[in-house]
C-alpha atoms as a PDB file:
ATOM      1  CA  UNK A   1      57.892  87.330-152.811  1.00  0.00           C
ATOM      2  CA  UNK A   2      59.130  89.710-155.310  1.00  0.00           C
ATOM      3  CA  UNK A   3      57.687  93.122-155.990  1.00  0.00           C
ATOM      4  CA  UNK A   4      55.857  92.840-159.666  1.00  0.00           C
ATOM      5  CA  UNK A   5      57.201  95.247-162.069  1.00  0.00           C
ATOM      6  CA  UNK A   6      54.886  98.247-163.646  1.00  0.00           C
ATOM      7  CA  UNK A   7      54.047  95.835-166.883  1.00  0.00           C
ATOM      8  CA  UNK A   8      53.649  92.796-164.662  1.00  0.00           C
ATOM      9  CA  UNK A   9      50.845  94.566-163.089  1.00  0.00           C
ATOM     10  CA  UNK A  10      49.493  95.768-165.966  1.00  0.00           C
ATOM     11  CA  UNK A  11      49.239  92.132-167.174  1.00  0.00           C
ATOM     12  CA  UNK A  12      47.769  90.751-163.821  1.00  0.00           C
ATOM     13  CA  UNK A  13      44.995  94.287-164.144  1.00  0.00           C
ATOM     14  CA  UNK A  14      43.984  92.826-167.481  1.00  0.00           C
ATOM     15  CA  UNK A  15      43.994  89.289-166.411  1.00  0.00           C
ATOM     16  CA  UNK A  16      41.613  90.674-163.516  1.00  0.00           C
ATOM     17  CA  UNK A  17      39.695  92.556-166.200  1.00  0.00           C
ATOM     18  CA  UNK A  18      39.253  89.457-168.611  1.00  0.00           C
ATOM     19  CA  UNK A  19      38.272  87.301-165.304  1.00  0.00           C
ATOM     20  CA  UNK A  20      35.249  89.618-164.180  1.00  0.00           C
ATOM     21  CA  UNK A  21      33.982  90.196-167.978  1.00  0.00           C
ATOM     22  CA  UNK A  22      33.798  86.399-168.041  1.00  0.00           C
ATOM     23  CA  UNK A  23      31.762  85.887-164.829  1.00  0.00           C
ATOM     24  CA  UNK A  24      29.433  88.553-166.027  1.00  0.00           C
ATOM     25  CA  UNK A  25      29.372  86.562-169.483  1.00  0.00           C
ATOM     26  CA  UNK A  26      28.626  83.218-167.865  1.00  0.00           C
ATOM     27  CA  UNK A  27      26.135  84.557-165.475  1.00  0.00           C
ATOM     28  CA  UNK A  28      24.298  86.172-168.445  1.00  0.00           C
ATOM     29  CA  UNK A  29      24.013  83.193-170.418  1.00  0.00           C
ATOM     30  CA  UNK A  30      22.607  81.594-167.628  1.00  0.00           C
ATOM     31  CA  UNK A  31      19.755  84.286-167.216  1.00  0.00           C
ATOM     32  CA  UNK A  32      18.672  83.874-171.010  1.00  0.00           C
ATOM     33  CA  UNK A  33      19.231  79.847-171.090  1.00  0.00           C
ATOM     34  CA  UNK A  34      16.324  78.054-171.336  1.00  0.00           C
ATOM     35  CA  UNK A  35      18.167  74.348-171.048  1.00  0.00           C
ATOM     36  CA  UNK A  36      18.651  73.512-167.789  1.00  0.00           C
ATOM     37  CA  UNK A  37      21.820  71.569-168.655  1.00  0.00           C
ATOM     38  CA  UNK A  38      23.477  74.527-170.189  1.00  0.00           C
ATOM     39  CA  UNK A  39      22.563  76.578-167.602  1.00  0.00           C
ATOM     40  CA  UNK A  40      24.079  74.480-164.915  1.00  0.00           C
ATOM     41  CA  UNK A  41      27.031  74.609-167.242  1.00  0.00           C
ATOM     42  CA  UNK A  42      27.241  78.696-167.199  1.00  0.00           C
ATOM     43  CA  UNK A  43      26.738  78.633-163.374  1.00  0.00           C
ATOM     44  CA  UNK A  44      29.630  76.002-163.096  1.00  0.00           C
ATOM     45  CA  UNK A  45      31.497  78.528-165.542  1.00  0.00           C
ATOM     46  CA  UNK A  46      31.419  81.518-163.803  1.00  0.00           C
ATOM     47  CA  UNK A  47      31.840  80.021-160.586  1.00  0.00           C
ATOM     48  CA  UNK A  48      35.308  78.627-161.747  1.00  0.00           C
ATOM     49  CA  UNK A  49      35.907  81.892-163.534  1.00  0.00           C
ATOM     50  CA  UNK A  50      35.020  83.585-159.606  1.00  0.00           C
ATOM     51  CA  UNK A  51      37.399  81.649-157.807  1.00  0.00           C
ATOM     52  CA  UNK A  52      40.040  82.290-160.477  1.00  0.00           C
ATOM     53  CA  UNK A  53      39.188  86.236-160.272  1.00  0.00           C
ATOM     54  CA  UNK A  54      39.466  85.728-156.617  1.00  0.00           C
ATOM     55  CA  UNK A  55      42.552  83.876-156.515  1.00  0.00           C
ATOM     56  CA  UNK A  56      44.451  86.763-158.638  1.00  0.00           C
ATOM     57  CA  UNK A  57      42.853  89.537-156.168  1.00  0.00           C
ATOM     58  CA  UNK A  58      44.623  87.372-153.246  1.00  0.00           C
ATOM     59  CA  UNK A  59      48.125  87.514-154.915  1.00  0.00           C
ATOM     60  CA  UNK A  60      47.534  90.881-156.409  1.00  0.00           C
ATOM     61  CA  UNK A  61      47.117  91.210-152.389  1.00  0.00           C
ATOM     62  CA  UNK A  62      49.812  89.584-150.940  1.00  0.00           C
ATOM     63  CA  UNK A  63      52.354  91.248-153.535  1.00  0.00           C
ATOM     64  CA  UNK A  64      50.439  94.473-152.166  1.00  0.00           C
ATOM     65  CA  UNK A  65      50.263  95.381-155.556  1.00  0.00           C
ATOM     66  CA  UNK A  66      53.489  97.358-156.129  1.00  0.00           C
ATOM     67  CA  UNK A  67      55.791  97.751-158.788  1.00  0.00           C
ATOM     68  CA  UNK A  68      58.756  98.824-158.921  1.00  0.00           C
END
């Protein structure tokens, strides 16, 4: 794989950034939920918003983060 340019990773750092604020969002409103349904909809929602963080991490990773 290509090396990602210096705005490339600034997009993927903000992508990462937007990823983890929405975990914390989704965890959050399934703290303060008092339905259990929309609860196990937040829980579902930050766990697909985890994996998602995770899977940028991994090809933030394998690029080895560098920009040329």
């Amino acid at each position: 794989m290509e090396q990602l340019t210096q705005m490339e990773l600034l997009q993927v750092e903000e992508m990462l950034r937007a990823e983890d604020l929405a975990v914390k969002k989704c965890k959050f409103y399934a703290e303060k939920c008092h339905d259990p349904g929309l609860q196990k909809i937040f829980r579902e929602g930050a766990d697909a918003r985890q994996m998602h963080l995770e899977g940028l991490l991994g090809q933030l990773r394998t690029l080895n983060g560098k920009a040329h």
